[in-house]
C-alpha atoms as a PDB file:
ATOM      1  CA  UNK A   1     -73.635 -10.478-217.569  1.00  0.00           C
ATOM      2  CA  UNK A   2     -69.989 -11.105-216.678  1.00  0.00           C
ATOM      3  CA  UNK A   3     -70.473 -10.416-212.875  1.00  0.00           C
ATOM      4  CA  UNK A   4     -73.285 -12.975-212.970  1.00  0.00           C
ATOM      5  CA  UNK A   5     -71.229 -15.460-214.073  1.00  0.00           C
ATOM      6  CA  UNK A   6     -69.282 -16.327-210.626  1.00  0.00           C
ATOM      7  CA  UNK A   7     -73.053 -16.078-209.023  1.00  0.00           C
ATOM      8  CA  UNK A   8     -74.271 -18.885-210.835  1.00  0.00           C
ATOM      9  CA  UNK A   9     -71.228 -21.184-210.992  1.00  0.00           C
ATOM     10  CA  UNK A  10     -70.781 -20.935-207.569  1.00  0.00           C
ATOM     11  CA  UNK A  11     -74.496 -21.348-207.041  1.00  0.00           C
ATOM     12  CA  UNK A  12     -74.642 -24.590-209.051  1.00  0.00           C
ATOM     13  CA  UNK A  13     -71.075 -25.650-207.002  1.00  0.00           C
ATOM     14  CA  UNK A  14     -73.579 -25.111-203.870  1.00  0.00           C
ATOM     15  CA  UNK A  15     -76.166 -27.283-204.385  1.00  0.00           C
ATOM     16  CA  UNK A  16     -74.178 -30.280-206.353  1.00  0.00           C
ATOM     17  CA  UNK A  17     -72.490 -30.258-202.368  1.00  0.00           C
ATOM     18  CA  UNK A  18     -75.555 -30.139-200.763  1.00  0.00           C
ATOM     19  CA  UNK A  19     -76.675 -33.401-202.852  1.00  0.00           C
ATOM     20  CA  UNK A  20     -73.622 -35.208-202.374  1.00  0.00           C
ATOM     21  CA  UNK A  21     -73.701 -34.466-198.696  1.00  0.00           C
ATOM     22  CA  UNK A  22     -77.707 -35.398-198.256  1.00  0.00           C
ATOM     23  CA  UNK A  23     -76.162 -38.723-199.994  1.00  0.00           C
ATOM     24  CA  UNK A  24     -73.505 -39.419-197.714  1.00  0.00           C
ATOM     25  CA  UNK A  25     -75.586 -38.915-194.709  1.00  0.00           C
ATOM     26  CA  UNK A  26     -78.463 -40.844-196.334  1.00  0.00           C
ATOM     27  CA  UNK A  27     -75.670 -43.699-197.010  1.00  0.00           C
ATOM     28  CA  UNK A  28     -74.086 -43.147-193.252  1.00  0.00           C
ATOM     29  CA  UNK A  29     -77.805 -43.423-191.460  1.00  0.00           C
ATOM     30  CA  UNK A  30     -78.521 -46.442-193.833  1.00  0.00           C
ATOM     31  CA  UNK A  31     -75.502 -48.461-192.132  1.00  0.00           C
ATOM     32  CA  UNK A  32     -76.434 -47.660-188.844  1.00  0.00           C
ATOM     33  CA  UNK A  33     -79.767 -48.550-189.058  1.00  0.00           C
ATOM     34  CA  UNK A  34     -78.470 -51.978-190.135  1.00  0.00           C
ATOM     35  CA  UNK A  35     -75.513 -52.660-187.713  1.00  0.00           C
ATOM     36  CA  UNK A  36     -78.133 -51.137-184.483  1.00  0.00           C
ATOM     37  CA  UNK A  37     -81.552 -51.193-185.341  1.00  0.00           C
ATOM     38  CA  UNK A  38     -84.437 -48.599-185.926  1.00  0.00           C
ATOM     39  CA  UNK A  39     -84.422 -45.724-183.435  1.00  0.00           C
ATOM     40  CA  UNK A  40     -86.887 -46.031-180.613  1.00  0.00           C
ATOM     41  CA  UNK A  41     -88.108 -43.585-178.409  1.00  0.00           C
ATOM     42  CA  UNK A  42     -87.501 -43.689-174.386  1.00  0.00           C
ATOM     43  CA  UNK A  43     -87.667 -41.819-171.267  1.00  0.00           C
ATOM     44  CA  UNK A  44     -84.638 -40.475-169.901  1.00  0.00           C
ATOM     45  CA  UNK A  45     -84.295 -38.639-166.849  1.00  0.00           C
ATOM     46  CA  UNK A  46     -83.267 -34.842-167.151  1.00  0.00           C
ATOM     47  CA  UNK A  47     -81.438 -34.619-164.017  1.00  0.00           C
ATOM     48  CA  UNK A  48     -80.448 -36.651-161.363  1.00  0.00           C
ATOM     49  CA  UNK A  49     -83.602 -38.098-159.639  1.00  0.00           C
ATOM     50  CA  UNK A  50     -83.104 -39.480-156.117  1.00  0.00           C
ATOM     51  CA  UNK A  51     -84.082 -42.707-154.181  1.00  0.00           C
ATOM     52  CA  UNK A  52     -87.480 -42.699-153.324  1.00  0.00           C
ATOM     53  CA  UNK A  53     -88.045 -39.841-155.107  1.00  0.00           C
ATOM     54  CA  UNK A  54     -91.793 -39.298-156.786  1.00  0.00           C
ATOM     55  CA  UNK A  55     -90.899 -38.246-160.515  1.00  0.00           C
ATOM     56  CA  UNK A  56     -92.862 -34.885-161.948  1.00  0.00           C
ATOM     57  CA  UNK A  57     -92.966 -34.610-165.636  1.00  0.00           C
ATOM     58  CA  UNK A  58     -89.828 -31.494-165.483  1.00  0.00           C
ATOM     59  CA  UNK A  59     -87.791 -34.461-164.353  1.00  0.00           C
ATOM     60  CA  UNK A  60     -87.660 -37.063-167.446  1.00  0.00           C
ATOM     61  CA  UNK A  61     -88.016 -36.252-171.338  1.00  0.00           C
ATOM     62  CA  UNK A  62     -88.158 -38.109-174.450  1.00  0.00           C
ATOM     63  CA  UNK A  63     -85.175 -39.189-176.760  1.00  0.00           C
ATOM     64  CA  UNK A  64     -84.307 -42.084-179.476  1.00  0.00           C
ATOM     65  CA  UNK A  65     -82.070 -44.604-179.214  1.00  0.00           C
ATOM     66  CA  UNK A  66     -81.184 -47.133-181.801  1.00  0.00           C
ATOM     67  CA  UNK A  67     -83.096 -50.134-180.765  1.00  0.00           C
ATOM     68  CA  UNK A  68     -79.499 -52.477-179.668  1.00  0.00           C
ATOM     69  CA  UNK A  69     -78.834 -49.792-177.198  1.00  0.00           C
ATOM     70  CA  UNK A  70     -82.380 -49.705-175.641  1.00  0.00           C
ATOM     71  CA  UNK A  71     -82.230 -51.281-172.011  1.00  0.00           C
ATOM     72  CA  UNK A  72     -84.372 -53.854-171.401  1.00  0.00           C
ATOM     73  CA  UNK A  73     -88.136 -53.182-169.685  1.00  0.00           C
ATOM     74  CA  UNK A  74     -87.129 -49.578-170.416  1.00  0.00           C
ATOM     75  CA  UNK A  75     -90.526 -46.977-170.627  1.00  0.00           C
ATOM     76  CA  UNK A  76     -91.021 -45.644-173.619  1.00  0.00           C
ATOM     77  CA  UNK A  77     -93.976 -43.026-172.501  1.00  0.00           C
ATOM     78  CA  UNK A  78     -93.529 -39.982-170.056  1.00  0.00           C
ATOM     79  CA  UNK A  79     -97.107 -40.580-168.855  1.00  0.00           C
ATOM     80  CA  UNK A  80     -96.111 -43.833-167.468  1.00  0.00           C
ATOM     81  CA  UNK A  81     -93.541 -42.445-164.688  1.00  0.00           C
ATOM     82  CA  UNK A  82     -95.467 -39.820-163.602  1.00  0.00           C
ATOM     83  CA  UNK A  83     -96.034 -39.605-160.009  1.00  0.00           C
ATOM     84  CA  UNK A  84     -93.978 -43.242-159.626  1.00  0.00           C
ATOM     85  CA  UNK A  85     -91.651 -43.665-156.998  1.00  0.00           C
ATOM     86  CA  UNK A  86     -87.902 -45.012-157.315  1.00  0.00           C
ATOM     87  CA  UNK A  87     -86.219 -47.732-155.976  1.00  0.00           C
ATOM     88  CA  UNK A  88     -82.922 -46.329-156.656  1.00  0.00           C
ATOM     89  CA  UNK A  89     -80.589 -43.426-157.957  1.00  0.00           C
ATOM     90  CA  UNK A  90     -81.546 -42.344-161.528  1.00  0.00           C
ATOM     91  CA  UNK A  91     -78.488 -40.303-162.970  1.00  0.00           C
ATOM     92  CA  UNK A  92     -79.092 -37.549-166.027  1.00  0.00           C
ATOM     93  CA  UNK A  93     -79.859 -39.136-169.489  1.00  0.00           C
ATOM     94  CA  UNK A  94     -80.105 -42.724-167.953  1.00  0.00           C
ATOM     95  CA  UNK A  95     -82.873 -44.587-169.354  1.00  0.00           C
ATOM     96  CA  UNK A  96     -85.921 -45.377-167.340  1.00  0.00           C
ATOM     97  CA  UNK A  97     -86.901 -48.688-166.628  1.00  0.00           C
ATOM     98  CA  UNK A  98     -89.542 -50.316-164.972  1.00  0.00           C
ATOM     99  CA  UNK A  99     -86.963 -52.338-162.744  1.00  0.00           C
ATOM    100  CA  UNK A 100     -85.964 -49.317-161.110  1.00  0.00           C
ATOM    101  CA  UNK A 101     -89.445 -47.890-160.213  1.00  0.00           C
ATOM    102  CA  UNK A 102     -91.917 -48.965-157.145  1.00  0.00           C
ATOM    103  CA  UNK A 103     -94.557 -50.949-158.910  1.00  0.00           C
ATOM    104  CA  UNK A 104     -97.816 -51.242-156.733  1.00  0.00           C
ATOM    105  CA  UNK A 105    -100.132 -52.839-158.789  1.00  0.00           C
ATOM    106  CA  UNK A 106    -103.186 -51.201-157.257  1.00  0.00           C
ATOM    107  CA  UNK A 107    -101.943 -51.520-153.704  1.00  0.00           C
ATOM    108  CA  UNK A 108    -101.966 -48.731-151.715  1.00  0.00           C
ATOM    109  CA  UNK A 109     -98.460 -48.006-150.146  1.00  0.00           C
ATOM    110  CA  UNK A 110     -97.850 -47.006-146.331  1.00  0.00           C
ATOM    111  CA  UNK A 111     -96.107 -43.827-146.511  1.00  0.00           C
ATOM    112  CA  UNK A 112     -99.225 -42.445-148.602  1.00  0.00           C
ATOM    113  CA  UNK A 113    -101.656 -43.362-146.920  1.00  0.00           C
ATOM    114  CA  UNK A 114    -100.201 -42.105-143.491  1.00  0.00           C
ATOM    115  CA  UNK A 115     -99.940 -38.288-143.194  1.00  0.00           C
ATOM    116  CA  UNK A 116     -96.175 -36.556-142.330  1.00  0.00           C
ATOM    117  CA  UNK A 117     -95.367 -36.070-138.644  1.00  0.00           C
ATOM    118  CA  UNK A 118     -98.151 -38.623-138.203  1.00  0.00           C
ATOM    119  CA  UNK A 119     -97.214 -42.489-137.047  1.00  0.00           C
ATOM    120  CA  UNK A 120     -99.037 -45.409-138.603  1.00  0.00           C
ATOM    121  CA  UNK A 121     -99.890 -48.554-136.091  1.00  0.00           C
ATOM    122  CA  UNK A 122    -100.368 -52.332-137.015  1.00  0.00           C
ATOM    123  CA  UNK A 123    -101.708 -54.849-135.207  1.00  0.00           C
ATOM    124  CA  UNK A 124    -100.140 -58.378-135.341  1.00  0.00           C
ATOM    125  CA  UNK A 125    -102.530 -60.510-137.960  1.00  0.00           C
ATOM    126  CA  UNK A 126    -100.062 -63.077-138.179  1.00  0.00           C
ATOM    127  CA  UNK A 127     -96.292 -63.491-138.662  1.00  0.00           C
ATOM    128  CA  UNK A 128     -95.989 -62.856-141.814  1.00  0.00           C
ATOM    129  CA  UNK A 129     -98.544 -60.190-142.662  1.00  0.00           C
ATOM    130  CA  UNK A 130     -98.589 -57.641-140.045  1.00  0.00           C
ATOM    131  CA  UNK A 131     -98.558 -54.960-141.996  1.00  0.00           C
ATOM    132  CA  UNK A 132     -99.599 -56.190-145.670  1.00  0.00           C
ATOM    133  CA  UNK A 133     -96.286 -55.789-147.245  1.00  0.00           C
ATOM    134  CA  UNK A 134     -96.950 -52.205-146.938  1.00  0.00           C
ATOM    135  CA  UNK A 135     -93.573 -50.866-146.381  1.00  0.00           C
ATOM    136  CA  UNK A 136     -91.092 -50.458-148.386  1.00  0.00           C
ATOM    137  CA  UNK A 137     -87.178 -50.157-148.164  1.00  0.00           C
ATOM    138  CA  UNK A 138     -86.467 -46.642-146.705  1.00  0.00           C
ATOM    139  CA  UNK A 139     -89.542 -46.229-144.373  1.00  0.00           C
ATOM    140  CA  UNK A 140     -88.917 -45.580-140.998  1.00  0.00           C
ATOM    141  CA  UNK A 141     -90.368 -47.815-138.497  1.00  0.00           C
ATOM    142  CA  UNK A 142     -91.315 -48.279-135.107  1.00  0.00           C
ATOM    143  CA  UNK A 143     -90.988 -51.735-133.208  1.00  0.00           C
ATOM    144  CA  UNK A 144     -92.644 -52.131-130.179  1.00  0.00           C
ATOM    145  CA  UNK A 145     -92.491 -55.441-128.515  1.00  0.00           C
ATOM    146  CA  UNK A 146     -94.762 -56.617-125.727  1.00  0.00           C
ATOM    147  CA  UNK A 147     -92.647 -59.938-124.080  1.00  0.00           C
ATOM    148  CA  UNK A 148     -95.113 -62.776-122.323  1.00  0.00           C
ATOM    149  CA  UNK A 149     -92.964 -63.971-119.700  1.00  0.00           C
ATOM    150  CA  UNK A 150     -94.339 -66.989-117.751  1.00  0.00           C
ATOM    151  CA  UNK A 151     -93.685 -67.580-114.026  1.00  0.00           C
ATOM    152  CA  UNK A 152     -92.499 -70.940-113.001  1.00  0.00           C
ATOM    153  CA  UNK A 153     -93.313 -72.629-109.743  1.00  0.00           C
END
């Protein structure tokens, strides 16, 4: 009986810490919640993704955020950048928003439509739409002028 003693008074001394520690953090999580928000769940990338880069589902996760720290237009579903191009540099654990990925709408894009070590040819339609806003910032292209030069006299 006397070497149980210690056993349960330090037993007891265990768990009346583990409540007043569950309180504390209960107490700490209730104050951020009210000075940031709820936490929210986003797409982050998991390593540095480059421009122009076509983002596979080993290159972004999912994480929370406290809702005043969520960037605005940021995706909040890993589905939704799959196989979708960048614009620009995406660093590890930045947030993933829509800003900084190609949107097509529906519209197919030059570069996949035209196969590699293969050149793609447009024909002047008019000034402005020669090649249906097809290409985008980081194609290469090819001009090829033909002059009209008019002989006088």
């Amino acid at each position: 009986m006397e070497n149980r003693r210690p056993f349960i008074i330090s037993s007891i001394c265990f768990l009346i810490s583990i409540m007043l520690i569950s309180a504390y953090v209960s107490v700490k999580r209730a104050e951020l919640t009210a000075d940031f928000g709820e936490e929210v769940s986003v797409v982050v990338a998991t390593a540095n993704i480059g421009e122009y880069a076509t983002i596979t589902p080993d290159m972004v996760r999912t994480t929370t955020v406290f809702k005043k720290y969520r960037q605005p237009s940021t995706v909040t579903s890993v589905a939704d950048v799959i196989g979708k191009s960048t614009y620009v540099p995406i660093y590890a654990d930045e947030q993933i928003t829509l800003t900084k990925l190609i949107q097509q709408d529906g519209k197919p894009v030059l570069d996949r439509l035209v196969e590699q070590k293969t050149r793609g040819v447009t024909m002047l339609v008019s000034p402005h739409t020669g090649v249906g806003r097809l290409i985008r910032p980081g194609n290469r292209v090819d001009v090829m002028v033909v002059p009209s030069y008019e002989v006088k006299g």
